[in-house]
N, C-alpha and C. Protein backbone atom coordinates (compact mmCIF):
# COMPACT_ATOMS: atom_id res chain seq x y z
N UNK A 1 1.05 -8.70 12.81
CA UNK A 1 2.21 -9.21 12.09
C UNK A 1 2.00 -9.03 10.59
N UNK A 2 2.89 -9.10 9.92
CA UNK A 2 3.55 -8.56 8.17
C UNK A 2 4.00 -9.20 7.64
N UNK A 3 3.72 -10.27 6.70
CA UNK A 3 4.62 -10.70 6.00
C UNK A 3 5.41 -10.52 4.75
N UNK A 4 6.42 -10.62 4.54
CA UNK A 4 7.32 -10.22 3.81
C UNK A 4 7.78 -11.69 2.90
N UNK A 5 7.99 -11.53 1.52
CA UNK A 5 8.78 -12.54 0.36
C UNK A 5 9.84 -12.43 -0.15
N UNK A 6 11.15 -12.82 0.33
CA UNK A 6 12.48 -12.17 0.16
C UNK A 6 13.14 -13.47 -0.90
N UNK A 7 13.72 -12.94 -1.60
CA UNK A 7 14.33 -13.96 -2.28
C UNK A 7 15.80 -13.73 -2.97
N UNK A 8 16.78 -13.98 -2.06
CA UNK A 8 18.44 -14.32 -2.60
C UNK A 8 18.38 -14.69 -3.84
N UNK A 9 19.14 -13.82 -4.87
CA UNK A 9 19.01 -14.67 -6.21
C UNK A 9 20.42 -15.16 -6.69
N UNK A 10 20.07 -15.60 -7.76
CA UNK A 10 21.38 -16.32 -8.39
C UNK A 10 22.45 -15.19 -8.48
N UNK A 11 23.88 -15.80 -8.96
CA UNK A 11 25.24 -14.72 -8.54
C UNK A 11 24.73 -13.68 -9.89
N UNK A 12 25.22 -12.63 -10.00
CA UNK A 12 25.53 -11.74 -10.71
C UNK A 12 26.43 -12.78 -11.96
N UNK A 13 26.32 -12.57 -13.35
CA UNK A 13 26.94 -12.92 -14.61
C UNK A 13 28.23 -12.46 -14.61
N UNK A 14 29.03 -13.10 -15.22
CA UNK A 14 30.78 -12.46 -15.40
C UNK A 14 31.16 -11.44 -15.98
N UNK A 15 29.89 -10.70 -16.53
CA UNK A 15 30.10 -9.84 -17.72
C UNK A 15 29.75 -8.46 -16.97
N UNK A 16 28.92 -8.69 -15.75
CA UNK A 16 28.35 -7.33 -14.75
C UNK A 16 29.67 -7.46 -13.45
N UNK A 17 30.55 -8.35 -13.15
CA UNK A 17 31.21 -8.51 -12.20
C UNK A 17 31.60 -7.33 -11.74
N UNK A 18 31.84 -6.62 -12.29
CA UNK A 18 32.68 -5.56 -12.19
C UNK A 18 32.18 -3.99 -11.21
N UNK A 19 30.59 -4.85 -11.39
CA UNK A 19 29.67 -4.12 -10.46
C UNK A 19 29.25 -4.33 -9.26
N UNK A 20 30.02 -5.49 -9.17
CA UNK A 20 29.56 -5.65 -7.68
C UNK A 20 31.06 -5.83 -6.90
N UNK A 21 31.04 -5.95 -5.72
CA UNK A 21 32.42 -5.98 -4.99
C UNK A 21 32.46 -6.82 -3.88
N UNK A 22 31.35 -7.89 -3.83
CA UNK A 22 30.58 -9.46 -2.89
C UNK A 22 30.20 -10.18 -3.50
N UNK A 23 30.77 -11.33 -2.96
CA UNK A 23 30.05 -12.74 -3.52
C UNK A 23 28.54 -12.96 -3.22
N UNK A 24 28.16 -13.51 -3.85
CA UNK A 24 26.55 -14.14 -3.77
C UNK A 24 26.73 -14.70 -2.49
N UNK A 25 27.70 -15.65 -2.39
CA UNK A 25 26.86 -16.51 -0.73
C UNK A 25 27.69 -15.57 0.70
N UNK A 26 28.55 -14.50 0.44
CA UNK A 26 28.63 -13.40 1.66
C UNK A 26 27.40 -12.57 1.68
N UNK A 27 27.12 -12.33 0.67
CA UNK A 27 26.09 -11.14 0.72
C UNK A 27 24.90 -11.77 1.19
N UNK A 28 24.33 -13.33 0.86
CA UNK A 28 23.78 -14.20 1.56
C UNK A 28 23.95 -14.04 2.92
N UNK A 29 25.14 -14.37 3.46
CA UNK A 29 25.16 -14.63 4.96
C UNK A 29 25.24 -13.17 5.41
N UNK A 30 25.73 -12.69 5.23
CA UNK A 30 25.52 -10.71 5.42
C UNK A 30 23.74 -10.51 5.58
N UNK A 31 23.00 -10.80 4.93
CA UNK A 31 21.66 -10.50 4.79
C UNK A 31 21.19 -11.43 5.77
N UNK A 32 21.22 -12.47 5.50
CA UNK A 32 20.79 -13.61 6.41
C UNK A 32 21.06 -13.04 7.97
N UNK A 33 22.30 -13.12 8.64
CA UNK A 33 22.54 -12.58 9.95
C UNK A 33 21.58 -11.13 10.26
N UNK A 34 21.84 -10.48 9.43
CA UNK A 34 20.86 -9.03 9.88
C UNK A 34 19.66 -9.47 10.14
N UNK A 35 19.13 -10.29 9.26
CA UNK A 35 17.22 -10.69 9.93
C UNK A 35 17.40 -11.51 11.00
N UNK A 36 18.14 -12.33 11.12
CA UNK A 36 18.20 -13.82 12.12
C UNK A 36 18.39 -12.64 13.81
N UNK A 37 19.43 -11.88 13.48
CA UNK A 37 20.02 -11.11 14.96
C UNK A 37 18.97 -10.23 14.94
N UNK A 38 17.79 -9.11 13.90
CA UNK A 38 17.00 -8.21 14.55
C UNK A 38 15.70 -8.61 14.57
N UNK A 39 15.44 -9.83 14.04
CA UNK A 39 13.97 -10.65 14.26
C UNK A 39 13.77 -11.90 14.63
N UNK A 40 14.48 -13.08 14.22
CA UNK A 40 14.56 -14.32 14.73
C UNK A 40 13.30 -15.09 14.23
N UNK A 41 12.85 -14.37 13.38
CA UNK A 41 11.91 -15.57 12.78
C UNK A 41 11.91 -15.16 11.15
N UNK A 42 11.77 -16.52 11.31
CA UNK A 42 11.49 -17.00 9.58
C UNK A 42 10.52 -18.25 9.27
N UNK A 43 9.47 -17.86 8.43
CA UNK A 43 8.82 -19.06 8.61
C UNK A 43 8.72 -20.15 7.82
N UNK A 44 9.42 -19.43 6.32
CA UNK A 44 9.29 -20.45 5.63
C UNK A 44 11.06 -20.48 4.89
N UNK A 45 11.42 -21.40 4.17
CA UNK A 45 12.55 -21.52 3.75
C UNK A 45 12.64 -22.43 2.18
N UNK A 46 13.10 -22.04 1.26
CA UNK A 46 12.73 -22.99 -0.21
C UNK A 46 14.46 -22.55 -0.85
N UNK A 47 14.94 -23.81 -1.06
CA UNK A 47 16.39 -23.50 -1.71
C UNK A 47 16.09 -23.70 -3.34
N UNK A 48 16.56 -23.64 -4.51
CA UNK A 48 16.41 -24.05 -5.75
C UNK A 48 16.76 -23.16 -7.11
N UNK A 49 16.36 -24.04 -8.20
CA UNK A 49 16.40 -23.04 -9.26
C UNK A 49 15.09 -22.68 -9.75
N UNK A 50 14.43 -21.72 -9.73
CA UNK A 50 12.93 -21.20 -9.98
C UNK A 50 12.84 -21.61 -11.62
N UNK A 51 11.44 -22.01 -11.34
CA UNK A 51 11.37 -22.58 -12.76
C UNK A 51 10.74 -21.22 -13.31
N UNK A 52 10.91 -21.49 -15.30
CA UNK A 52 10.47 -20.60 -15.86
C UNK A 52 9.01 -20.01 -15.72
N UNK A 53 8.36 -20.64 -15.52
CA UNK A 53 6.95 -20.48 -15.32
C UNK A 53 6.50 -19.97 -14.25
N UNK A 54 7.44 -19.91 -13.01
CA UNK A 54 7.12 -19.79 -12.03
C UNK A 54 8.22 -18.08 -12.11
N UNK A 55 8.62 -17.93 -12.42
CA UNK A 55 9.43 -16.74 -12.47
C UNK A 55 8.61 -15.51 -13.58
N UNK A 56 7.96 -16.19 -14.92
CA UNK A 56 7.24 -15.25 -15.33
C UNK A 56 6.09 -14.57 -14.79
N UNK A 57 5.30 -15.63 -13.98
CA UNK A 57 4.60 -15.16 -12.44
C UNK A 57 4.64 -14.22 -11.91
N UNK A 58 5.61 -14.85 -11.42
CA UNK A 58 6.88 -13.60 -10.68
C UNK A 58 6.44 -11.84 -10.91
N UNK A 59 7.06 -12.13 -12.03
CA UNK A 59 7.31 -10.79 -12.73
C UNK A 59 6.42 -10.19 -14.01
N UNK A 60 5.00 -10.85 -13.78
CA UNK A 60 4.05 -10.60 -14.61
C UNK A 60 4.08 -9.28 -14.98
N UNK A 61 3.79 -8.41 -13.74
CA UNK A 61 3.75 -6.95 -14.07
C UNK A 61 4.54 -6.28 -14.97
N UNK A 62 5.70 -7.06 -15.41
CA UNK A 62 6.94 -6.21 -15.75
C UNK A 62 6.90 -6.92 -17.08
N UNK A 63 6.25 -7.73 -17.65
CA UNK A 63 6.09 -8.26 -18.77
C UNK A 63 6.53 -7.46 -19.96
N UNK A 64 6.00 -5.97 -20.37
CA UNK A 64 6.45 -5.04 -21.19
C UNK A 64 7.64 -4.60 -21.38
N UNK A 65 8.64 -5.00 -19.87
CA UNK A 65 9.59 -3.84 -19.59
C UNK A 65 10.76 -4.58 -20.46
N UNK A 66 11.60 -3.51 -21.25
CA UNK A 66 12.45 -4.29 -22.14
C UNK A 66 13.53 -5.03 -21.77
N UNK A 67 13.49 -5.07 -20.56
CA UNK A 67 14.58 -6.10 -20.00
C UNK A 67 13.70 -7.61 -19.03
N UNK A 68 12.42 -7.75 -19.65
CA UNK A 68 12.00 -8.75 -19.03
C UNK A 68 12.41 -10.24 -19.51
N UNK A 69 12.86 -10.35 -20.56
CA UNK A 69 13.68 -11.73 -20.50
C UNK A 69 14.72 -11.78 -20.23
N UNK A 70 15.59 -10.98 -20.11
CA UNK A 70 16.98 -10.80 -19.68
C UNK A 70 16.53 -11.13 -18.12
N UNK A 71 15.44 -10.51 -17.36
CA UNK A 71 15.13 -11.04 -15.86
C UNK A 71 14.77 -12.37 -15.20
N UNK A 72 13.89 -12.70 -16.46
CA UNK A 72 13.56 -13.92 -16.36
C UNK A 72 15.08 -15.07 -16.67
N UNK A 73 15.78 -14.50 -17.31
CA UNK A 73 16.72 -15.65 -18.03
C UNK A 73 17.82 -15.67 -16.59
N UNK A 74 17.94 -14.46 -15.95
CA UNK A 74 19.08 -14.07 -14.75
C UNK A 74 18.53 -14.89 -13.35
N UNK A 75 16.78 -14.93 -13.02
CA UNK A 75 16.42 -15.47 -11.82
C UNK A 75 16.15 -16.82 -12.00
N UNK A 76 16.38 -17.67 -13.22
CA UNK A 76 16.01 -18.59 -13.63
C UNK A 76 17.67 -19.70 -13.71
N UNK A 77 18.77 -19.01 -14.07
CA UNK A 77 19.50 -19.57 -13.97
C UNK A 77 20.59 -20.13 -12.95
N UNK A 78 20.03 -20.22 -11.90
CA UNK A 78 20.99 -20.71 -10.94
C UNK A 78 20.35 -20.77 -9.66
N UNK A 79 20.53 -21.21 -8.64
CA UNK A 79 19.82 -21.44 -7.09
C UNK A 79 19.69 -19.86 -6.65
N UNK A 80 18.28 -19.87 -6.32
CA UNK A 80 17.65 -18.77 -5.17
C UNK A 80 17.35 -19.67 -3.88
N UNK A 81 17.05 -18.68 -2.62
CA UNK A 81 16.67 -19.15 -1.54
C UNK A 81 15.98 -18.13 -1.52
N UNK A 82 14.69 -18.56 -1.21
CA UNK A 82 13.16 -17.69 -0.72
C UNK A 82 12.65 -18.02 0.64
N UNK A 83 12.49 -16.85 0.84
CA UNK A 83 11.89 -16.86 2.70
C UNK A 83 10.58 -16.16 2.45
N UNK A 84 10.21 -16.81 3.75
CA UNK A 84 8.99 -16.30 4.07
C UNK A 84 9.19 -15.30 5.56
N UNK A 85 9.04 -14.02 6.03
CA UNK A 85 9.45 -13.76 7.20
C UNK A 85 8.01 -12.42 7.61
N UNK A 86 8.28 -12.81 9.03
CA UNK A 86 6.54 -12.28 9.37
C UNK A 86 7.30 -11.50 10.58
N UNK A 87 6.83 -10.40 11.11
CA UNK A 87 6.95 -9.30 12.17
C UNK A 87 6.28 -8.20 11.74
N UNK A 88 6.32 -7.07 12.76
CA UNK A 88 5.29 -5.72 12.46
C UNK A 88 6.46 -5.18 11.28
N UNK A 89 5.72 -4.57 10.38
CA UNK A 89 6.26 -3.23 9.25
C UNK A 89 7.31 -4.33 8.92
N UNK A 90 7.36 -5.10 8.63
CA UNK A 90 8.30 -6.30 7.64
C UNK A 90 8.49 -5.97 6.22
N UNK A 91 7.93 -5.67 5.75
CA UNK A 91 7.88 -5.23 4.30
C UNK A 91 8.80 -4.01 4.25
N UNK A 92 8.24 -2.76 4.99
CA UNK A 92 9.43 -1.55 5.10
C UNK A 92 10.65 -1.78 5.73
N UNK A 93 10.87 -2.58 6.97
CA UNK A 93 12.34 -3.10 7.04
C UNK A 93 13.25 -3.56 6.26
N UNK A 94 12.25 -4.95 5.65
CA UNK A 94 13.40 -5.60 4.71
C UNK A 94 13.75 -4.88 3.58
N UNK A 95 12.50 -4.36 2.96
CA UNK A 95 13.37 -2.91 1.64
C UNK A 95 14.16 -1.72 2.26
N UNK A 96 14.15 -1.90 3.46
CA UNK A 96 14.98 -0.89 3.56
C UNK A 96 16.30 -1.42 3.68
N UNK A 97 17.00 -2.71 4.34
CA UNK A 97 17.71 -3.45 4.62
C UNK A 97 18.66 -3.87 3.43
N UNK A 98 17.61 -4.40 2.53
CA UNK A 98 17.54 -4.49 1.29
C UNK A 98 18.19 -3.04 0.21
N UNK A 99 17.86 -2.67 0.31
CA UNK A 99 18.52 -0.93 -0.29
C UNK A 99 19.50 -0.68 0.22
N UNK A 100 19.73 -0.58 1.30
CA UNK A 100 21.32 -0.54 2.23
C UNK A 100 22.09 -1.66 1.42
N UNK A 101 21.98 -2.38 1.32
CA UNK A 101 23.04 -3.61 1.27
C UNK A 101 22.98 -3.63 -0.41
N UNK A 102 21.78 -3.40 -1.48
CA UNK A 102 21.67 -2.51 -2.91
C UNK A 102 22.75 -1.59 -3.24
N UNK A 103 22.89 -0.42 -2.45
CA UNK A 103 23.89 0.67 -2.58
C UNK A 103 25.01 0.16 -2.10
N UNK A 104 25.09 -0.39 -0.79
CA UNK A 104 26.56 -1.07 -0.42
C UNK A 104 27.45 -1.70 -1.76
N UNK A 105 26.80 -2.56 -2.03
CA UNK A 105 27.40 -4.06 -2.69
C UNK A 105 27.06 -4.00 -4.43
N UNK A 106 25.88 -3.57 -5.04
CA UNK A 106 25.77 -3.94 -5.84
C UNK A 106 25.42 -2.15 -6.74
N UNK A 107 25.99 -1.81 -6.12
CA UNK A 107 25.86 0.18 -6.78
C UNK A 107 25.13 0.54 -8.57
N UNK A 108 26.00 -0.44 -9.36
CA UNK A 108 25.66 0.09 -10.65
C UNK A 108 25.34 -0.87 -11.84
N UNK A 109 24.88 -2.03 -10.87
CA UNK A 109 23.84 -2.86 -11.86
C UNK A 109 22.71 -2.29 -12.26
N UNK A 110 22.15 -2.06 -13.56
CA UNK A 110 20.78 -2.06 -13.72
C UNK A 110 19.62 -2.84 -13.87
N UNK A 111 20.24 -3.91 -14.33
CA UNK A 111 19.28 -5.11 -14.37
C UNK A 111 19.28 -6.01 -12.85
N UNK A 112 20.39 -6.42 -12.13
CA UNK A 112 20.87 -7.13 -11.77
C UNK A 112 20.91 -7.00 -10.33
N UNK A 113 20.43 -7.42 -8.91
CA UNK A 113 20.47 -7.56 -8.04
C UNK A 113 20.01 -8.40 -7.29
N UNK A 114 20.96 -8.60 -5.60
CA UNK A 114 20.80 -9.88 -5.32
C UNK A 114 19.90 -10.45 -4.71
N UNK A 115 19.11 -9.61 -4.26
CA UNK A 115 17.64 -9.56 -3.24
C UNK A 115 16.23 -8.88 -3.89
N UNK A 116 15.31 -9.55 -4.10
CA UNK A 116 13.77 -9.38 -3.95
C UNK A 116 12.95 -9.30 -2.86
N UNK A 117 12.88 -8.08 -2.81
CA UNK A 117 12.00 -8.00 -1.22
C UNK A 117 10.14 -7.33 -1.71
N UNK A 118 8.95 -8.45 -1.31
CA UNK A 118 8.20 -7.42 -1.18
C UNK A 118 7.66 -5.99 -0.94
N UNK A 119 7.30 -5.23 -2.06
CA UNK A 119 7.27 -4.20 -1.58
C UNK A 119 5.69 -3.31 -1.41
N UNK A 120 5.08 -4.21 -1.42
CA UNK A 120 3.65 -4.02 -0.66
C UNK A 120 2.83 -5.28 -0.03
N UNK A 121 1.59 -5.10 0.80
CA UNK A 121 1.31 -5.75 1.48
C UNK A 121 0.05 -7.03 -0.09
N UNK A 122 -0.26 -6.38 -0.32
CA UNK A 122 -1.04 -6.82 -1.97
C UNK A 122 0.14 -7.87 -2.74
N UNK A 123 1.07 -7.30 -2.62
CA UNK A 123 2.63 -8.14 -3.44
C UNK A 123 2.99 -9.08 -2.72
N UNK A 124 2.85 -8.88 -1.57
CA UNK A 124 3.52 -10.21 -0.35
C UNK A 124 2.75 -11.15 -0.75
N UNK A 125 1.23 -11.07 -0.65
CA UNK A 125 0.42 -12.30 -0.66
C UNK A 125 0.39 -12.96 -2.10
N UNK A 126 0.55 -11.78 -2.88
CA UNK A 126 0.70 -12.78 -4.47
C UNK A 126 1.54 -13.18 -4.55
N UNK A 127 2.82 -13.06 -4.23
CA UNK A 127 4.48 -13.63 -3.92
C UNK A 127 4.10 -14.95 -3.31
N UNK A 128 3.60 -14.87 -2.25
CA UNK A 128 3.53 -16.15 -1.12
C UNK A 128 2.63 -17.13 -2.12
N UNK A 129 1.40 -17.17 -3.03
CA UNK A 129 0.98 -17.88 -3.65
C UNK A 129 1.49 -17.87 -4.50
N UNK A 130 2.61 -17.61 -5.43
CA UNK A 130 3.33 -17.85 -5.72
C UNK A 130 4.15 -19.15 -6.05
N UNK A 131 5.33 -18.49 -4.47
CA UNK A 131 6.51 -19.57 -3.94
C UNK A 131 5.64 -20.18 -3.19
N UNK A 132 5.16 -20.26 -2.14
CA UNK A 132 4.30 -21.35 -1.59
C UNK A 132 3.28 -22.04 -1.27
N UNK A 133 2.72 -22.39 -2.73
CA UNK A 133 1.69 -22.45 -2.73
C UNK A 133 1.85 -24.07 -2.48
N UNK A 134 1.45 -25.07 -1.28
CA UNK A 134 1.22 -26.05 -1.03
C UNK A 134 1.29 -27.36 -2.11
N UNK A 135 0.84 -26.94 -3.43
CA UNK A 135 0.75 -28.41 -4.43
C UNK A 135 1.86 -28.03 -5.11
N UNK A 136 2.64 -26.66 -5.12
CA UNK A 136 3.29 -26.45 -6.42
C UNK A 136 4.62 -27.35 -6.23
N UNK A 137 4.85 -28.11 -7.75
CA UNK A 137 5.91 -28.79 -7.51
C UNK A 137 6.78 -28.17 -8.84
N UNK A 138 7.35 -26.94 -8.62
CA UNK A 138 8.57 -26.11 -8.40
C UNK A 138 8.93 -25.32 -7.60
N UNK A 139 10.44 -24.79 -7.81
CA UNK A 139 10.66 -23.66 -6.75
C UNK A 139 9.91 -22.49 -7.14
């Protein structure tokens, strides 16, 4: 088994609307049903607004990249739901799932999209200590 760190993020800003053509909580339940109907497990579940600290974490690697506070300021402002989901090749499913429903729905954001999916097995586990790390008291 594989585990995978997926995380629904906050809606798209009013100012990118124009780039997407789905709401945050369809594209939610759109995503949601595809894992629930081709795997049926999920093991972990965290609703909230990710705190700052916990989002620069996040996105340590990307620290340089010139849109890293604009990322931090976008996953920080409004409720995510983060899963935890385990099956064989989990990681290549959900980015792939993930990319389908990328090109579908959200075509010509550059900054801005609605799903974070692990995309290595090294990334899952720093993700998972992360979001669930047992004492942490944020999302």
């Amino acid at each position: 088994m594989e585990k995978t760190l997926i995380i629904l993020k906050p809606s798209i800003p009013e100012s990118e609307k124009n780039s997407i053509s789905i709401s945050k909580e369809k594209f939610q339940k759109i995503f949601l049903r595809i894992i629930k109907i081709k795997w049926f497990i999920i093991d972990d579940k965290k609703e909230g607004v990710i705190n700052k600290n916990t989002a620069i974490e996040h996105y340590a690697e990307k620290k340089e990249h010139p849109l890293f506070n604009d990322v931090i300021k976008y996953i920080t402002s409004d409720i995510s739901i983060i899963l935890s989901i385990s099956w064989n090749e989990a990681i290549k499913d959900v980015r792939s799932i993930a990319l389908k429903m990328r090109k579908k729905y959200i075509w010509q954001s550059k900054l801005y999209n609605l799903i974070h999916s692990s995309d290595s097995k090294h990334e899952s586990d720093r993700e998972h200590n992360i979001h669930f790390w047992v004492n942490k008291k944020h999302c």
